[in-house]
C-alpha atoms as a PDB file:
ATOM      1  CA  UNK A   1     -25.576  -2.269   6.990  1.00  0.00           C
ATOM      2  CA  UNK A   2     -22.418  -3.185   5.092  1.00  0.00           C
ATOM      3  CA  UNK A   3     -19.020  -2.829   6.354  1.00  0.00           C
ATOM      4  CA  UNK A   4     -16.365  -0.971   4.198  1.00  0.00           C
ATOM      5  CA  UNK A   5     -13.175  -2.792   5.062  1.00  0.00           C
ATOM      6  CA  UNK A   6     -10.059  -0.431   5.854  1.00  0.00           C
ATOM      7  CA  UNK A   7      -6.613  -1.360   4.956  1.00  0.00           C
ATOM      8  CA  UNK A   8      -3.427  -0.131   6.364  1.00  0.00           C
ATOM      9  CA  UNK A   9      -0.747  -0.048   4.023  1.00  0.00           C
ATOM     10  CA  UNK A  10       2.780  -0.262   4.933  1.00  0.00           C
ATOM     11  CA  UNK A  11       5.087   1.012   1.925  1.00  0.00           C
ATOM     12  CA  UNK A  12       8.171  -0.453   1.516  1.00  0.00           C
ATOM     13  CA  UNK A  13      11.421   0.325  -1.235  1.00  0.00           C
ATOM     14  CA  UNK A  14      13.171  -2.037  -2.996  1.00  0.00           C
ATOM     15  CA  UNK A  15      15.392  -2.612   0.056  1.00  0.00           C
ATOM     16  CA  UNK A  16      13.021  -3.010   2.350  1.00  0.00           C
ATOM     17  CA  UNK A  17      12.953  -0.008   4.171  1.00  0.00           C
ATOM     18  CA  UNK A  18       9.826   1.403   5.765  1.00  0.00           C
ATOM     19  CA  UNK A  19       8.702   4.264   3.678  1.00  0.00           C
ATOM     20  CA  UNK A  20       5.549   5.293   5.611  1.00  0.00           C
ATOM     21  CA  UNK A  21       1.860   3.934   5.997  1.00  0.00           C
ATOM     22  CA  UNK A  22      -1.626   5.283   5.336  1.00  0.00           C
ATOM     23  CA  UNK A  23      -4.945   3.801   5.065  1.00  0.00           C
ATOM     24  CA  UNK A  24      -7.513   3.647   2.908  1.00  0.00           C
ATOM     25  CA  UNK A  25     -10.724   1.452   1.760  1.00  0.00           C
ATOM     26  CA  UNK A  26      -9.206   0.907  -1.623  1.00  0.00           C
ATOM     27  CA  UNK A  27      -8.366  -2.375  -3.173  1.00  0.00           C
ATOM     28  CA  UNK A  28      -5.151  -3.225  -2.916  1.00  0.00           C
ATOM     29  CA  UNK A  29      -2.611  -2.969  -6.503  1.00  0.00           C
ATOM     30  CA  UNK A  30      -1.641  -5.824  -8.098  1.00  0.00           C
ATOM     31  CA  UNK A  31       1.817  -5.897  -9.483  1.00  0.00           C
ATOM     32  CA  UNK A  32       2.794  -3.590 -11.829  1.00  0.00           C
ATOM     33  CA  UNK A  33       0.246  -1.565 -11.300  1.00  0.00           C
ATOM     34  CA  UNK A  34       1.535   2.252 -10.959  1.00  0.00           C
ATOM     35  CA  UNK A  35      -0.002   4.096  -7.865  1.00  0.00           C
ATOM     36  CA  UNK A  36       0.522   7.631  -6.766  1.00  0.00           C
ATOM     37  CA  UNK A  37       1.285   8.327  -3.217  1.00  0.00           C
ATOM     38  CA  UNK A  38      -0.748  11.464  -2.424  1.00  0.00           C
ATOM     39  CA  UNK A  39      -0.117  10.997   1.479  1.00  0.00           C
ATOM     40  CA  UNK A  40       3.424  11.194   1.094  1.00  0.00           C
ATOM     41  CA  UNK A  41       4.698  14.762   0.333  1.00  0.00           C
ATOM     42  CA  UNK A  42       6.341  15.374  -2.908  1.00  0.00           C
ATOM     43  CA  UNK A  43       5.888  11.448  -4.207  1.00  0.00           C
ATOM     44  CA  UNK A  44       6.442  10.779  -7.407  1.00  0.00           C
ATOM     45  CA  UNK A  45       4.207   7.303  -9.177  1.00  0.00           C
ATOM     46  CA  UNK A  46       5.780   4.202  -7.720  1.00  0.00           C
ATOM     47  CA  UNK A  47       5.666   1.083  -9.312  1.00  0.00           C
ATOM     48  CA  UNK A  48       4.323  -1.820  -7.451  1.00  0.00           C
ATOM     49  CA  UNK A  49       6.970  -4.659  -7.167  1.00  0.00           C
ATOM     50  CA  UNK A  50       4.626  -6.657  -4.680  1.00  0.00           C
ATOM     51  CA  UNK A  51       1.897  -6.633  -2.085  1.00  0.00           C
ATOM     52  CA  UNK A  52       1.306  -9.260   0.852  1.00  0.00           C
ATOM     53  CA  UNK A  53      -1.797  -9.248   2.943  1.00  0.00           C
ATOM     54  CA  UNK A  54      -2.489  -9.336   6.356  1.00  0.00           C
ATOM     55  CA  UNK A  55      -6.279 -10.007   7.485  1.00  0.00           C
ATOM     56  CA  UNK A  56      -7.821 -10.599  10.287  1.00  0.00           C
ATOM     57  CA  UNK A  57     -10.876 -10.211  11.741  1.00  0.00           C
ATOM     58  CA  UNK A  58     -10.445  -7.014  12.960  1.00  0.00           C
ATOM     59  CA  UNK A  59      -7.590  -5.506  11.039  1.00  0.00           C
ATOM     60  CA  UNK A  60      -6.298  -5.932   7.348  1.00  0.00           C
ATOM     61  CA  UNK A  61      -2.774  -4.736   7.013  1.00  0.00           C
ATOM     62  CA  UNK A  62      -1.224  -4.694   3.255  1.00  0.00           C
ATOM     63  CA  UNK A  63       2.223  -4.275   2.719  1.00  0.00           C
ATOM     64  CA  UNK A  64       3.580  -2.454  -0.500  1.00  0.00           C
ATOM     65  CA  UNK A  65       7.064  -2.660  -2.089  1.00  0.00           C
ATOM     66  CA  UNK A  66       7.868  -0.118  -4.851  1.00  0.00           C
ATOM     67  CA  UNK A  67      10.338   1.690  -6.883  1.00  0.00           C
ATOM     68  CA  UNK A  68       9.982   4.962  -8.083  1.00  0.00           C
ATOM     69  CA  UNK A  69       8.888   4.779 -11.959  1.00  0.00           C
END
């Protein structure tokens, strides 16, 4: 049986501030890709400045900085 990995995304503005998390099994953006938050309430698309990745054996954590486009 295969294994669908999970990722926890951390979000992250332009400051650095903690926006909020989810997860998901999607692939994480690349830069400049433009995502749409539908976990957060009223989000407009962000803009991905950057992503870093956390994996592990047991837990993959991907953090997200954005700017509203």
């Amino acid at each position: 049986m295969i294994e669908i990995e999970t990722f926890e995304y951390i979000v992250k503005n332009e400051a650095g501030d903690v926006l909020g998390s989810y997860n998901s099994t999607d692939e994480p953006p690349m830069k400049g890709d433009i995502i749409y938050l539908s976990s957060f309430p009223n989000w407009d698309p962000v803009e991905v400045l950057g992503a870093s990745m956390e994996l592990t054996k047991h837990h993959n954590t991907v953090v997200l900085k954005v700017r509203l486009v």
